[in-house]
N, C-alpha and C. Protein backbone atom coordinates (compact mmCIF):
# COMPACT_ATOMS: atom_id res chain seq x y z
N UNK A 1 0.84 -1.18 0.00
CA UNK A 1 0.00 0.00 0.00
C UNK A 1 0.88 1.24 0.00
N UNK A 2 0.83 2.07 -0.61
CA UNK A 2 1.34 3.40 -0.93
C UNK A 2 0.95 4.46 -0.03
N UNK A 3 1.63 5.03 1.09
CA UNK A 3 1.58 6.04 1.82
C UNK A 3 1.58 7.81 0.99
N UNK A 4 -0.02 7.96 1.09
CA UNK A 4 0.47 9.18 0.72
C UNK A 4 0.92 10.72 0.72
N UNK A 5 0.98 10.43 2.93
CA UNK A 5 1.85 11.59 3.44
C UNK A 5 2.98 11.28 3.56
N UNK A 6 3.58 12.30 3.82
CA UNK A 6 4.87 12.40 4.25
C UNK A 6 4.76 13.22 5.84
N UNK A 7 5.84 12.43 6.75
CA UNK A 7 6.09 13.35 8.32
C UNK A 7 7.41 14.13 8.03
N UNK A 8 6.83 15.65 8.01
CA UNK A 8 8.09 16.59 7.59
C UNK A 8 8.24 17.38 9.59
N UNK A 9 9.55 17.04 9.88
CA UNK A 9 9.81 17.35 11.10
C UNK A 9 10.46 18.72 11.28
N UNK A 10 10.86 20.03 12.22
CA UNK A 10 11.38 20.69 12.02
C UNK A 10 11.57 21.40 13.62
N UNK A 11 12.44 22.13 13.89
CA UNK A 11 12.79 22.73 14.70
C UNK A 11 12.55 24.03 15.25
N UNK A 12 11.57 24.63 15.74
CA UNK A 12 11.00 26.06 15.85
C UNK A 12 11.16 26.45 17.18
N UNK A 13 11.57 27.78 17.34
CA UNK A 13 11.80 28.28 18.84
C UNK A 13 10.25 28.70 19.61
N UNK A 14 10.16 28.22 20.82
CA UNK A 14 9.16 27.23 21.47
C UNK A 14 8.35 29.17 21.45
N UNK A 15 9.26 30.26 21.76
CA UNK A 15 8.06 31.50 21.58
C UNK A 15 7.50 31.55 20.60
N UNK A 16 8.32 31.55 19.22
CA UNK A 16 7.23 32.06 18.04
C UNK A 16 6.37 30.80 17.81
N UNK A 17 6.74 29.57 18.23
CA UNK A 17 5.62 28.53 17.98
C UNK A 17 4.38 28.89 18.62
N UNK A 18 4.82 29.33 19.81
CA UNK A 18 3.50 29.69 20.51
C UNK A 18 2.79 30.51 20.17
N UNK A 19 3.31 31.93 19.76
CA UNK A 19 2.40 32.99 19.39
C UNK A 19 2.56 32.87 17.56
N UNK A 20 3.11 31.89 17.21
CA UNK A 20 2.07 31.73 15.77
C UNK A 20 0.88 30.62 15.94
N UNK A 21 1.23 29.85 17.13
CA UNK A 21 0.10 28.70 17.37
C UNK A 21 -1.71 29.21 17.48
N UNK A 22 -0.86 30.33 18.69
CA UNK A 22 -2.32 31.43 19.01
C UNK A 22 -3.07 32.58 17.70
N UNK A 23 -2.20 32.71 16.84
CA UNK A 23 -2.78 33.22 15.79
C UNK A 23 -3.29 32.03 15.11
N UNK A 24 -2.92 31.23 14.84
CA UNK A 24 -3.29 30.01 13.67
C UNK A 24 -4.73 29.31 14.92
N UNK A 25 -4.93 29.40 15.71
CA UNK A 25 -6.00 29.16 16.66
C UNK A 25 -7.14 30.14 16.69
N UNK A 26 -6.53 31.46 16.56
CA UNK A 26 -7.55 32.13 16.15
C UNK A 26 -8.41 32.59 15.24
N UNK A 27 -7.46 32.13 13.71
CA UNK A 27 -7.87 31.39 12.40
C UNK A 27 -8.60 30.36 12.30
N UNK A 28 -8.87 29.23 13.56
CA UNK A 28 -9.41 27.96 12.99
C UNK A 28 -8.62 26.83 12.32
N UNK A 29 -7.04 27.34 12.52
CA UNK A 29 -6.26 26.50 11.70
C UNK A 29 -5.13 26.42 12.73
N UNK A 30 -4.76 24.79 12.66
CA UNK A 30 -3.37 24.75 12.98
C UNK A 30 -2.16 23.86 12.25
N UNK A 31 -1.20 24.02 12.63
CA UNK A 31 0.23 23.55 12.55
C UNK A 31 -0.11 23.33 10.87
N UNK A 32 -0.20 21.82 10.68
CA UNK A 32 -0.29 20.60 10.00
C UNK A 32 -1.01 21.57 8.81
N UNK A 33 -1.72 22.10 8.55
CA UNK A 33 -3.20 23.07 7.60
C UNK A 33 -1.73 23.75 6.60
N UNK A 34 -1.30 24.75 8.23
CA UNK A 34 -0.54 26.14 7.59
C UNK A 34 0.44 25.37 6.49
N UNK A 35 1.00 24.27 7.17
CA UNK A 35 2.27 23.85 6.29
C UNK A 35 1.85 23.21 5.29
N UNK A 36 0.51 22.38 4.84
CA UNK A 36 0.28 22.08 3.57
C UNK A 36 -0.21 22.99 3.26
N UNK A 37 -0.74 24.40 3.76
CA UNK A 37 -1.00 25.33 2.47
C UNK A 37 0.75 25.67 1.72
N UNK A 38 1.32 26.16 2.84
CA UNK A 38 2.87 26.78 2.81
C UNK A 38 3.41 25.63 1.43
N UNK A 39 3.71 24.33 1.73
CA UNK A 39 3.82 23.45 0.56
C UNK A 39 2.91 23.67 -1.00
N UNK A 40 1.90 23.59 -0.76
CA UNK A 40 1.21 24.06 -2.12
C UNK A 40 1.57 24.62 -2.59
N UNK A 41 1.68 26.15 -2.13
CA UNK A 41 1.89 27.38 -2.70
C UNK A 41 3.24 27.62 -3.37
N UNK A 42 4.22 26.69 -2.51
CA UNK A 42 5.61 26.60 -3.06
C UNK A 42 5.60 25.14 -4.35
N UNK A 43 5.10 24.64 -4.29
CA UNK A 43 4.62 23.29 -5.65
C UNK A 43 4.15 24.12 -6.94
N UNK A 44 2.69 24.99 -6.59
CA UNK A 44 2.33 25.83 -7.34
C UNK A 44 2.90 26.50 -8.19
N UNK A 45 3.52 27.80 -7.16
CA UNK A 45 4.39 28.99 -8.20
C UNK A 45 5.92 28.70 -8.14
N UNK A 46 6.48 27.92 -7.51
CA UNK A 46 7.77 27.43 -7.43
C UNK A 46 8.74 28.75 -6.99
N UNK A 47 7.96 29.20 -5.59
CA UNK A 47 9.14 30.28 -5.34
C UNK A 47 8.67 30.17 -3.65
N UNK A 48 9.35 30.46 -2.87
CA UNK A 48 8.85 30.51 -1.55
C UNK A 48 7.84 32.08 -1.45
N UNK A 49 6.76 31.92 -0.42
CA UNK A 49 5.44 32.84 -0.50
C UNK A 49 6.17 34.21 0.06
N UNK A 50 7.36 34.31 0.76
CA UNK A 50 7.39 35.62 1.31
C UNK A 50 8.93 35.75 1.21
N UNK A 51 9.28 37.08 1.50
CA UNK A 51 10.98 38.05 0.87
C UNK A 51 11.71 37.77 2.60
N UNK A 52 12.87 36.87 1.87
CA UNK A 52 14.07 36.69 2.83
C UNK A 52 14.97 38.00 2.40
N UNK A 53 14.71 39.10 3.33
CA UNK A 53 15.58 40.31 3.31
C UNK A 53 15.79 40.87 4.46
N UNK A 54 16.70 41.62 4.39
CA UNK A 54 17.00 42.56 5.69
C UNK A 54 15.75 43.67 5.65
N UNK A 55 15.83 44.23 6.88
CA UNK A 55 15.00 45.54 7.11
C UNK A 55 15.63 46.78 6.99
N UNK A 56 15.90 47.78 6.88
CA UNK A 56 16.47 48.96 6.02
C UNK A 56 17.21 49.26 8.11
N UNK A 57 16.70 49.09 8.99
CA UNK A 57 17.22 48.71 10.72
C UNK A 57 18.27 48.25 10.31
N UNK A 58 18.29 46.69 10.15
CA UNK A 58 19.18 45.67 9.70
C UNK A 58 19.93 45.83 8.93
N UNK A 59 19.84 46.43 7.84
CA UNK A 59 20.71 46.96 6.48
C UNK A 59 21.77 47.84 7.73
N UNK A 60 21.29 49.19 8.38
CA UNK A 60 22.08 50.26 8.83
C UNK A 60 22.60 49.73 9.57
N UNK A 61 22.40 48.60 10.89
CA UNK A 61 23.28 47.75 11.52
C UNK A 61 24.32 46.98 11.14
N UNK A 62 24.60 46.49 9.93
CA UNK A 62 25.42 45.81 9.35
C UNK A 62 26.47 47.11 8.67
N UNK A 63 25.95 48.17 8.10
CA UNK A 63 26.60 49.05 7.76
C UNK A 63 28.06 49.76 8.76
N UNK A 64 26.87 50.11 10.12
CA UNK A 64 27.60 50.75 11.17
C UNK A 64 28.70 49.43 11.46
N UNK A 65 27.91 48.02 11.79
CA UNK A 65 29.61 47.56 12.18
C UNK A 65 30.61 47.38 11.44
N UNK A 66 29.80 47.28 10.13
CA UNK A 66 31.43 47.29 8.93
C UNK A 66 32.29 48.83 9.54
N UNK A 67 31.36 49.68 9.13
CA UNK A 67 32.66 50.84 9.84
C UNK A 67 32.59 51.21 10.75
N UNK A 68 32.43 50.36 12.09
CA UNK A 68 33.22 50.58 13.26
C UNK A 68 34.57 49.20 13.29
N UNK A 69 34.00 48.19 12.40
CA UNK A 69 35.21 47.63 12.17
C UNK A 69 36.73 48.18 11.41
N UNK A 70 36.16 48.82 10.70
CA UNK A 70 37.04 50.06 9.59
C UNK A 70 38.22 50.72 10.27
N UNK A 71 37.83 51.17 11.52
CA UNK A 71 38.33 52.09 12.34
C UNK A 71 39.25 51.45 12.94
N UNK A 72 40.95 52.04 12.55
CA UNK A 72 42.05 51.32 13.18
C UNK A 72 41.92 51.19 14.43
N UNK A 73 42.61 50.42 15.26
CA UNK A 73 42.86 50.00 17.14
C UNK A 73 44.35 50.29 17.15
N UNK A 74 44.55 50.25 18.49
CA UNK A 74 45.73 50.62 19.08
C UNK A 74 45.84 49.67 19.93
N UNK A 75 46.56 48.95 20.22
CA UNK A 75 46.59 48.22 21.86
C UNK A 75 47.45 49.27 22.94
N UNK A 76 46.92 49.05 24.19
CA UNK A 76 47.66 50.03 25.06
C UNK A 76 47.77 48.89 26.07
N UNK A 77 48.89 49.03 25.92
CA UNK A 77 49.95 47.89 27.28
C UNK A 77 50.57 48.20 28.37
N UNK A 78 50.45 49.61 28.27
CA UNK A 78 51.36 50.37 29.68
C UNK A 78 50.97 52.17 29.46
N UNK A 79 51.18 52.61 30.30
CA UNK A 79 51.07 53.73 30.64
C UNK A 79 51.59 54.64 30.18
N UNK A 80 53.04 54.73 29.53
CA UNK A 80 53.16 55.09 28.23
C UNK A 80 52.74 55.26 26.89
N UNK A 81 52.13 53.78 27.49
CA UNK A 81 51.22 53.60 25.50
C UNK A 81 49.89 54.72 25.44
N UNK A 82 49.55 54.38 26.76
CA UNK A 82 47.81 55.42 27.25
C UNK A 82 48.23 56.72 26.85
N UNK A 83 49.72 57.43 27.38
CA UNK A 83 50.26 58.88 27.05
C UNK A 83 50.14 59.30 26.18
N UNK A 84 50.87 58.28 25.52
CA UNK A 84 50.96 58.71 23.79
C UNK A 84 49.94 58.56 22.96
N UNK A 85 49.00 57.98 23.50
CA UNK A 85 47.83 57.94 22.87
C UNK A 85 46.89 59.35 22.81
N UNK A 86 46.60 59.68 24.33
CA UNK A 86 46.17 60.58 24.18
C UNK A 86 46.64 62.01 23.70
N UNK A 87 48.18 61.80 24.23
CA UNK A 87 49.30 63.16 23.19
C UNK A 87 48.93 63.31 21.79
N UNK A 88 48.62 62.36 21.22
CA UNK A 88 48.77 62.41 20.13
C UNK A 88 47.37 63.52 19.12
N UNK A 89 47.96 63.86 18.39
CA UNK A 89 46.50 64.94 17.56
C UNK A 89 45.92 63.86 16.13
């Protein structure tokens, strides 16, 4: 006899399970529904339903640490080094 589900297993952090559980509860729908629609839709149009991107937040965060990485260091090892550090223009 030919099985014709499949058990697709996966790993979700136990908050957003919960508060997508409570939305999908308040839909009338859970778990098992969302993910064979989520499957369809990706069978269908052959693209995943929503944009894996940064947020323009996220964009400027990645920006700022590239150039705070940018920005030479000094090591200061002694009390001299601190002097001349701050002597310096």
């Amino acid at each position: 006899m030919t099985q014709l589900n499949k058990r697709v297993q996966a790993n979700v952090n136990k908050k957003v399970a919960s508060q997508a559980e409570l939305v999908m509860d308040e839909l009338g729908l859970n778990p098992t529904v969302v993910i064979n629609a989520l499957y369809k839709k990706i069978a269908a149009t052959g693209e995943i339903p929503f944009s894996f991107k940064l947020t323009p937040e996220q964009m400027d965060d990645i920006k700022l640490h590239e150039a705070l990485e940018s920005i030479p260091t000094k090591k200061i090892r002694s009390k001299s080094d601190l002097k001349d550090f701050f002597d310096e223009e």
